[in-house]
C-alpha atoms as a PDB file:
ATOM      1  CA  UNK A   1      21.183   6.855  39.806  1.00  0.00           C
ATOM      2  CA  UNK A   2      17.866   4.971  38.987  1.00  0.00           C
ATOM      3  CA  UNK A   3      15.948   8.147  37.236  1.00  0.00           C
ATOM      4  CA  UNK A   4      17.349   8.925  33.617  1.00  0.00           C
ATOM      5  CA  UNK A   5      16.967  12.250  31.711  1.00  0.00           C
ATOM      6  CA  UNK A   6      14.976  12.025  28.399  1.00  0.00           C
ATOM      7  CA  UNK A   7      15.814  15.404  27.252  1.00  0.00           C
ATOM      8  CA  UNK A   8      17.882  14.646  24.216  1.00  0.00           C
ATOM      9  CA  UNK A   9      15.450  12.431  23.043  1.00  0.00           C
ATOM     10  CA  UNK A  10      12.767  14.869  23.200  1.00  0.00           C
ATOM     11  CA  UNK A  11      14.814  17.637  22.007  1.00  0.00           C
ATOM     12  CA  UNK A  12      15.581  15.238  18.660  1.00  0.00           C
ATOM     13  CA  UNK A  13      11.150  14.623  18.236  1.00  0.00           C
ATOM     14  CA  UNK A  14      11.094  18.215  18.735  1.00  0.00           C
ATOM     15  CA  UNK A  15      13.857  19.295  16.337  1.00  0.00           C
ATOM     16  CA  UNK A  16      15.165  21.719  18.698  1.00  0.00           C
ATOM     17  CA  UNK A  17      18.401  22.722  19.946  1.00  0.00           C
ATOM     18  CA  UNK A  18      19.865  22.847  23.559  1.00  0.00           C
ATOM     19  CA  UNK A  19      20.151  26.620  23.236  1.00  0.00           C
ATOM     20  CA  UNK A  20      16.474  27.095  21.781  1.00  0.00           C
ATOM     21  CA  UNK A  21      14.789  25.186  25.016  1.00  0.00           C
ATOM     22  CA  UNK A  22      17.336  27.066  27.217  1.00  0.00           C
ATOM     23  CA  UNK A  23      15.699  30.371  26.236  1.00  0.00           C
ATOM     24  CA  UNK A  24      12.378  28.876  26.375  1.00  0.00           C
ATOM     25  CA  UNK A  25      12.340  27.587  29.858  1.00  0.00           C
ATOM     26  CA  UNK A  26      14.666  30.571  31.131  1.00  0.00           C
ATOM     27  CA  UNK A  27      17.492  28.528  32.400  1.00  0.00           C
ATOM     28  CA  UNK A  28      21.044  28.397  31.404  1.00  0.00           C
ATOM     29  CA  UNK A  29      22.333  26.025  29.049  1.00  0.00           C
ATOM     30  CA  UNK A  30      25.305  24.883  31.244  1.00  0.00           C
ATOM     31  CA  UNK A  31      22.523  23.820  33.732  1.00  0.00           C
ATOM     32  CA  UNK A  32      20.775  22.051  30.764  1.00  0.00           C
ATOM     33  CA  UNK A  33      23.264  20.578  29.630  1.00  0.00           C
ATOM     34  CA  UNK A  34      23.899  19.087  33.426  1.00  0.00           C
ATOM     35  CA  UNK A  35      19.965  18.143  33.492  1.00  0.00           C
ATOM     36  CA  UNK A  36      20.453  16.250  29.640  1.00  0.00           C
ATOM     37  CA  UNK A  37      23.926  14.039  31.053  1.00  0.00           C
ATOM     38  CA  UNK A  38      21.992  12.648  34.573  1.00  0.00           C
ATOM     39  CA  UNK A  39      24.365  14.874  36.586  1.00  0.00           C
ATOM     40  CA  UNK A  40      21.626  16.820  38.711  1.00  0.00           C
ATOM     41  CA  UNK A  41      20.767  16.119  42.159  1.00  0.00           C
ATOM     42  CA  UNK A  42      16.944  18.040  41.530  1.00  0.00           C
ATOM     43  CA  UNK A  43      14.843  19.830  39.652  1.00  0.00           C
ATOM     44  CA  UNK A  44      12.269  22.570  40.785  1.00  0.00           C
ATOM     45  CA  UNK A  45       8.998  21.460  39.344  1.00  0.00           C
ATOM     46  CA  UNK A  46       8.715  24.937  38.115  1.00  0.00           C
ATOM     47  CA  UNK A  47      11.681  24.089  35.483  1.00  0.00           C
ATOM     48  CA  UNK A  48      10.087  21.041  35.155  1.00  0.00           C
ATOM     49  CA  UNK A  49       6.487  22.123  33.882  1.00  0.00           C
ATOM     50  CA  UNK A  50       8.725  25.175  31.608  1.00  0.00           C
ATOM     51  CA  UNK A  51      10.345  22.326  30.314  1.00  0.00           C
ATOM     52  CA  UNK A  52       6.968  20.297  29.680  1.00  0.00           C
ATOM     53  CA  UNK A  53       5.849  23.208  28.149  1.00  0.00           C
ATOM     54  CA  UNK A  54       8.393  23.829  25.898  1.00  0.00           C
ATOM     55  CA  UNK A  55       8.387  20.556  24.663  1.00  0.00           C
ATOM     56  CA  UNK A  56       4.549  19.874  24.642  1.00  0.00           C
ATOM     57  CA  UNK A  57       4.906  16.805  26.559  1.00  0.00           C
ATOM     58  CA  UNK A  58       4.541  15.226  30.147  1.00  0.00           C
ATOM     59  CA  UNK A  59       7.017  14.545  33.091  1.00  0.00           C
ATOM     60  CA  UNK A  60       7.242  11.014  32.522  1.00  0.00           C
ATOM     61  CA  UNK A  61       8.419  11.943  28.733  1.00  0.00           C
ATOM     62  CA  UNK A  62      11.124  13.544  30.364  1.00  0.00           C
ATOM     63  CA  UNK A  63      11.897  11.370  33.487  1.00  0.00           C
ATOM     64  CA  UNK A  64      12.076   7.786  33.522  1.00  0.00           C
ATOM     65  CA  UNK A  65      12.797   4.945  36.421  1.00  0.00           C
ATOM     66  CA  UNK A  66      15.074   2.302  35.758  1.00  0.00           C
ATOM     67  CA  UNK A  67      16.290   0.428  38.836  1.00  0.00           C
ATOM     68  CA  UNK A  68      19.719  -0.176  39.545  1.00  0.00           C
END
């Protein structure tokens, strides 16, 4: 897939664990852990601005396009 998942580089500026941010934004960390390795299909913008939140940054911190 052409959009890659920034969240373990965030996490690492951050200093925060999976678990931590899991609380945070309310989801589970099995479904964080599948949004961190690329394996998602979508994400609701609502767990997308939690996550922004969380992490006091923007989308495109999080998301990024690289073509295939």
């Amino acid at each position: 897939m052409a959009i890659i998942v920034n969240l373990d580089v965030m996490l690492a500026k951050r200093k925060m664990s999976s678990m931590e941010l899991a609380e945070k934004v309310g989801i589970t960390t099995t479904n964080l852990s599948i949004l961190k390795t690329g394996k998602a299909k979508a994400i609701r913008l609502t767990t997308l601005d939690a996550l922004c939140k969380a992490l006091d940054c923007q989308p495109g911190d999080l998301l990024e396009y690289q073509p295939d």
